[in-house]
N, C-alpha and C. Protein backbone atom coordinates (compact mmCIF):
# COMPACT_ATOMS: atom_id res chain seq x y z
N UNK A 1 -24.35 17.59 21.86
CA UNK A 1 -22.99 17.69 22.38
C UNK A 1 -23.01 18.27 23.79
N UNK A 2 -21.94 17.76 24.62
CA UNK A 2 -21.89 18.43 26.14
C UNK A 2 -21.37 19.38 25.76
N UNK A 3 -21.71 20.34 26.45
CA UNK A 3 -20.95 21.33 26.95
C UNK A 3 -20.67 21.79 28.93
N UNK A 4 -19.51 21.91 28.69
CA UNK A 4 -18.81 22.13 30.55
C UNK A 4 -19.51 23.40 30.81
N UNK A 5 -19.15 24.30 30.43
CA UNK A 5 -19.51 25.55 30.85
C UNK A 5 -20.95 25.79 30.92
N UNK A 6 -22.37 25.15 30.33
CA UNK A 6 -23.53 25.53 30.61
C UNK A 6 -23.87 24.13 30.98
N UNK A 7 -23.80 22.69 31.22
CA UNK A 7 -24.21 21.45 31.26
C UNK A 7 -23.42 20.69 32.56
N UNK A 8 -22.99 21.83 33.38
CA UNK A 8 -22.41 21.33 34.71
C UNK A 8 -22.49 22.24 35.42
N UNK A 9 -23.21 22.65 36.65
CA UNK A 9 -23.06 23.93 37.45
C UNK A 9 -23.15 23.33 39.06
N UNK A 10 -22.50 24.22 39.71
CA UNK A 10 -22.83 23.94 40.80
C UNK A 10 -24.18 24.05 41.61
N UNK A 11 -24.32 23.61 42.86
CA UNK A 11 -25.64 23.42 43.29
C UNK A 11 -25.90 24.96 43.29
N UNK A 12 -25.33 25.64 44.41
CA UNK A 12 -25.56 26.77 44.40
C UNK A 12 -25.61 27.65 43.14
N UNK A 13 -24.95 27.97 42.62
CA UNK A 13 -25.17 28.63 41.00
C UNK A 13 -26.65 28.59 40.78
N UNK A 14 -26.93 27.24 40.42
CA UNK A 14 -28.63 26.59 40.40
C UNK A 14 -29.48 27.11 41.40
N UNK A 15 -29.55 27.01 42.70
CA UNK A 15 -30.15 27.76 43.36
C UNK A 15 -30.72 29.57 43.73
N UNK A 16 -29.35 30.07 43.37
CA UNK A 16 -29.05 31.33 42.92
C UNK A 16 -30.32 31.74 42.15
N UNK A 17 -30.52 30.78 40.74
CA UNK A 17 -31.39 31.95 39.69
C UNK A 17 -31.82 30.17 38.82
N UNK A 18 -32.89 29.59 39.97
CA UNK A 18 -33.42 28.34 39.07
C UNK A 18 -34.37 28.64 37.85
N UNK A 19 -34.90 29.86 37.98
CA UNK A 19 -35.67 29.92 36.38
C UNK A 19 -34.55 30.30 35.33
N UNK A 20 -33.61 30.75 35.30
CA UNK A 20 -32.58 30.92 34.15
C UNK A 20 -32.38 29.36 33.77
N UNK A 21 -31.78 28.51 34.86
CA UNK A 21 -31.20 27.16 34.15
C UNK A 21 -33.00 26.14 33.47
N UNK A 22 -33.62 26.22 34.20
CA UNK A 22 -35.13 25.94 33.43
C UNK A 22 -35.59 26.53 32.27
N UNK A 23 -35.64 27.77 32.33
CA UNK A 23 -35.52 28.21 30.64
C UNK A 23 -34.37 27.44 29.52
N UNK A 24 -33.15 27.18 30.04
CA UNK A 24 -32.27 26.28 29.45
C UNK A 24 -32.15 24.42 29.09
N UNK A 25 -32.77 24.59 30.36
CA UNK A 25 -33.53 22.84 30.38
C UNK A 25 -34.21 23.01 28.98
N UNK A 26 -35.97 23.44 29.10
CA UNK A 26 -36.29 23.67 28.41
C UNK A 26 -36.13 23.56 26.83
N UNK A 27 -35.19 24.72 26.80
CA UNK A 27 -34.84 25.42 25.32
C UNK A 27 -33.72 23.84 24.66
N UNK A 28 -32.87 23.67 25.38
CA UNK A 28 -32.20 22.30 25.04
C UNK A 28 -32.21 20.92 25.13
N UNK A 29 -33.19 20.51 26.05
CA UNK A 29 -34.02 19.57 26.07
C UNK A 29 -32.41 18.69 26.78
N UNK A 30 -31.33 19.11 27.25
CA UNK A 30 -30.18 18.11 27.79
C UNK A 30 -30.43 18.02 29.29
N UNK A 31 -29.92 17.45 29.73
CA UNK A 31 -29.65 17.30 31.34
C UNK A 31 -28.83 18.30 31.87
N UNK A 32 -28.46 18.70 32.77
CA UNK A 32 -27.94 19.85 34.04
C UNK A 32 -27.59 18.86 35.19
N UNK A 33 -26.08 18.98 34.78
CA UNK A 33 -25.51 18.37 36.03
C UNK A 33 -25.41 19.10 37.30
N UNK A 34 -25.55 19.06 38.31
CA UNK A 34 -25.51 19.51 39.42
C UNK A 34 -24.09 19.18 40.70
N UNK A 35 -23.14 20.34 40.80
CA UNK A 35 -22.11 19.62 41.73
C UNK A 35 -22.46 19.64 43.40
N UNK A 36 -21.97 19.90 43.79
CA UNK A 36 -21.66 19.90 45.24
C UNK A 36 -19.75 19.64 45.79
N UNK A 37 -19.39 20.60 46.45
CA UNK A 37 -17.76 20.40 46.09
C UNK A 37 -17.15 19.85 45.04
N UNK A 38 -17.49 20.34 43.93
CA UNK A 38 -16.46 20.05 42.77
C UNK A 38 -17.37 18.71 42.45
N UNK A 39 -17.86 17.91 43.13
CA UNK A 39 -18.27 16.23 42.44
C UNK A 39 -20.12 16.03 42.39
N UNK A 40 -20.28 15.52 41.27
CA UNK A 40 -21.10 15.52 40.72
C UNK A 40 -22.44 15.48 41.85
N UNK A 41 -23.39 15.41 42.00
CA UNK A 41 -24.66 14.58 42.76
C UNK A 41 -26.04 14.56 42.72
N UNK A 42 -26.48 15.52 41.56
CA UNK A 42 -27.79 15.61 40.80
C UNK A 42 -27.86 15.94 39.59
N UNK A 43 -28.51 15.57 38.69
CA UNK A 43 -29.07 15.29 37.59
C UNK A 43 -30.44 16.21 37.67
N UNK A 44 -30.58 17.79 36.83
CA UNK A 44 -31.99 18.30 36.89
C UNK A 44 -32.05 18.04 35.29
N UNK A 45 -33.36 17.38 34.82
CA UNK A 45 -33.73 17.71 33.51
C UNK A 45 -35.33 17.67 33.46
N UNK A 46 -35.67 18.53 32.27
CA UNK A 46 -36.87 19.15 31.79
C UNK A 46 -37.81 17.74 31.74
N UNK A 47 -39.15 17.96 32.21
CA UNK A 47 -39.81 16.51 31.99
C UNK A 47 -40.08 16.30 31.13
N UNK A 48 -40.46 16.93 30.04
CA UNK A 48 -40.34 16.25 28.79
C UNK A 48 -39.71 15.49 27.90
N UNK A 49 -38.51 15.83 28.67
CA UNK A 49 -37.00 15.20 27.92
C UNK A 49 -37.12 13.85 28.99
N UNK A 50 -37.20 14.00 30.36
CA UNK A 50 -37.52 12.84 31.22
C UNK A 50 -38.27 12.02 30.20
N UNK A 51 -39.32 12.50 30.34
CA UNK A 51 -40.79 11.29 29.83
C UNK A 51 -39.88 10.25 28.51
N UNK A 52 -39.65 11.49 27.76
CA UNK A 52 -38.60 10.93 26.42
C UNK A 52 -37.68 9.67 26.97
N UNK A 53 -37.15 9.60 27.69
CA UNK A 53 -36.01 8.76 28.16
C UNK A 53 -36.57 7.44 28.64
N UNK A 54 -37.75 7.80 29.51
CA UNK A 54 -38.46 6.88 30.32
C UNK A 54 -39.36 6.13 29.01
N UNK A 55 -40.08 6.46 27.94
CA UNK A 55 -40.47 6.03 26.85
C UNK A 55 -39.15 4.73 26.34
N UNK A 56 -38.17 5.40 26.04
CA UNK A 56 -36.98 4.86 25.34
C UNK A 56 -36.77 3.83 26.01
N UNK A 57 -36.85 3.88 27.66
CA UNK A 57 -36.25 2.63 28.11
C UNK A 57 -37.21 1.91 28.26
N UNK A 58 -38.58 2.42 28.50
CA UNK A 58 -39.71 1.03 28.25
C UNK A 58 -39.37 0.15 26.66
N UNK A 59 -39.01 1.17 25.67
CA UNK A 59 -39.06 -0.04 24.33
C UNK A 59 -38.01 -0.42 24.39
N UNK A 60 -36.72 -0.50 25.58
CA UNK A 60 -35.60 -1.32 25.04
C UNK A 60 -35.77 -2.34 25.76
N UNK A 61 -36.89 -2.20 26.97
CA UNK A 61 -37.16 -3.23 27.92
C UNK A 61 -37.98 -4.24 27.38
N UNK A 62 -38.64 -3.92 26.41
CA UNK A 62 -39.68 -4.62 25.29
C UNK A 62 -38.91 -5.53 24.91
N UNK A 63 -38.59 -5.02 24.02
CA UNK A 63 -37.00 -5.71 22.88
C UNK A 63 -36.57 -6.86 23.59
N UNK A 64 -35.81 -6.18 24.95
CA UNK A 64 -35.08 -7.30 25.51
C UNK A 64 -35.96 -8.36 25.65
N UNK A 65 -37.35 -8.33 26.11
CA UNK A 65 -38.23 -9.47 26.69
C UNK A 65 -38.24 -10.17 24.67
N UNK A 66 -38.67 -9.39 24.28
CA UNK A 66 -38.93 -10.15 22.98
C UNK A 66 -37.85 -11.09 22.76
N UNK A 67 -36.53 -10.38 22.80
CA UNK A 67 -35.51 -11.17 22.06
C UNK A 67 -35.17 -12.20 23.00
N UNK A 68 -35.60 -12.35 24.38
CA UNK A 68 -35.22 -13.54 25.30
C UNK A 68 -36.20 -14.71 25.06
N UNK A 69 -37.44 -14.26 24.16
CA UNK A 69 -38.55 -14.95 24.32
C UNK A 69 -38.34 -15.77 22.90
N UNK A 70 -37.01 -15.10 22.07
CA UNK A 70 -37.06 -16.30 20.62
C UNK A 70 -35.99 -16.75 21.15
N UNK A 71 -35.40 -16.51 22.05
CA UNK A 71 -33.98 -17.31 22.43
C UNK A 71 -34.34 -18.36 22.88
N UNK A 72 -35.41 -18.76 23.85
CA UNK A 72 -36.38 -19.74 24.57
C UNK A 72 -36.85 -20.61 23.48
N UNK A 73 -37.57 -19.93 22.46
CA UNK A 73 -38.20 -20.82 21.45
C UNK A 73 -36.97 -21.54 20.99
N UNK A 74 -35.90 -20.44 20.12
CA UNK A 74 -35.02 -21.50 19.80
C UNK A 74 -34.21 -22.64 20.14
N UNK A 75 -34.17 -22.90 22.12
CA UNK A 75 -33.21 -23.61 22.67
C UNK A 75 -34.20 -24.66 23.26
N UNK A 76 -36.10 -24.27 23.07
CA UNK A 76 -37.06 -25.63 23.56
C UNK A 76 -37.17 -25.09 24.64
N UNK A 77 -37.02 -24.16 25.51
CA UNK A 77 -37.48 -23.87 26.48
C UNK A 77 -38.68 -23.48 26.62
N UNK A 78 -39.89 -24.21 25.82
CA UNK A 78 -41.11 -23.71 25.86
C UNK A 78 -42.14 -24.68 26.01
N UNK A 79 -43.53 -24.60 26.46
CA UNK A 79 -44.41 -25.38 27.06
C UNK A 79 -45.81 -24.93 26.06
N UNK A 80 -46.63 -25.80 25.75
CA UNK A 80 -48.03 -25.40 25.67
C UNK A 80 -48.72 -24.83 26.67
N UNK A 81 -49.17 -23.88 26.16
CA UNK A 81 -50.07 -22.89 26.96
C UNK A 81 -51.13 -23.42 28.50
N UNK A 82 -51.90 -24.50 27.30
CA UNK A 82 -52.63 -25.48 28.03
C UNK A 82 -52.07 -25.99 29.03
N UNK A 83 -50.92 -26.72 29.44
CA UNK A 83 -50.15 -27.28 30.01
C UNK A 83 -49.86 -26.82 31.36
N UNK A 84 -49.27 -25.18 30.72
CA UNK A 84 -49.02 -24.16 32.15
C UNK A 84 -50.40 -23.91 32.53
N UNK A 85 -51.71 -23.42 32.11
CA UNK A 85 -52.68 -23.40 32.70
C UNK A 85 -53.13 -24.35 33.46
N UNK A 86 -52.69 -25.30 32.98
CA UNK A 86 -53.18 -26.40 34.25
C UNK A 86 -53.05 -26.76 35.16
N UNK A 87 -51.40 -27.05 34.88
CA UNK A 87 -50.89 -26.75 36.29
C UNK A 87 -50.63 -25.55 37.10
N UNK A 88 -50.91 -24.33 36.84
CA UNK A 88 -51.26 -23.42 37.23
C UNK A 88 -52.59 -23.39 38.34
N UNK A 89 -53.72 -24.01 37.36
CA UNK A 89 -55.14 -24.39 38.29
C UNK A 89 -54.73 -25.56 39.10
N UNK A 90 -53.93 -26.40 39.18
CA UNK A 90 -53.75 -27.75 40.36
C UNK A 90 -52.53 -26.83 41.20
N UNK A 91 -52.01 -26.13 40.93
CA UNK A 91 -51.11 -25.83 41.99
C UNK A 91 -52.12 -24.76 43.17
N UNK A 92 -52.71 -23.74 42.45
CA UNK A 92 -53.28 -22.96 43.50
C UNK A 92 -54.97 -23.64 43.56
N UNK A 93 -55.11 -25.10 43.30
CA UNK A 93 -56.83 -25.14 43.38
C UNK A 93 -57.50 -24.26 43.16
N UNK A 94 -57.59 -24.41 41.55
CA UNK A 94 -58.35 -23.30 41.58
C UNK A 94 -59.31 -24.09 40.46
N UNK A 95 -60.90 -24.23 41.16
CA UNK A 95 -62.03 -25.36 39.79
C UNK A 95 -61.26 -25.25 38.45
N UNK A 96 -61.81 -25.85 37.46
CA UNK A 96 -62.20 -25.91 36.26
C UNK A 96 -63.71 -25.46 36.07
């Protein structure tokens, strides 16, 4: 759950005393919004929770390729392997 009062601070606040909000990163594993006059403009979070996210969106990036790749099968948009290799080797000359 967000919370306003510890999950939005201003830049300065943050600057003030950055190992307090890092111990909090940390301990909650959420993001730390960062303002600048009242409006939003950085995002600090713990790298572990990063890595986590960056993991997550590699397997949704998976998924997507997978699920575009039976959409292809199902509509014939597909070639023998052999086929593309070949013309693959006549387009850039490349021996047999």
């Amino acid at each position: 759950m967000f919370d306003i009062k510890k999950d939005i601070q201003a830049m300065t606040t943050f600057r003030r005393n950055p190992a307090k909000f890092m111990k909090h990163l940390k301990k909650t594993k959420k993001p730390l919004i960062l303002t600048v006059n009242g409006k939003a403009e950085a995002v600090v979070q713990d790298a572990e929770a990063y890595q986590l996210l960056l993991d997550i969106a590699a397997q949704a990036d998976a998924r997507e390729g997978i699920r575009q790749g039976m959409e292809d099968i199902k509509k014939g948009r597909v070639r023998p392997a052999r086929k593309v290799l070949e013309m693959f080797r006549r387009t850039r000359a490349i021996p047999r």
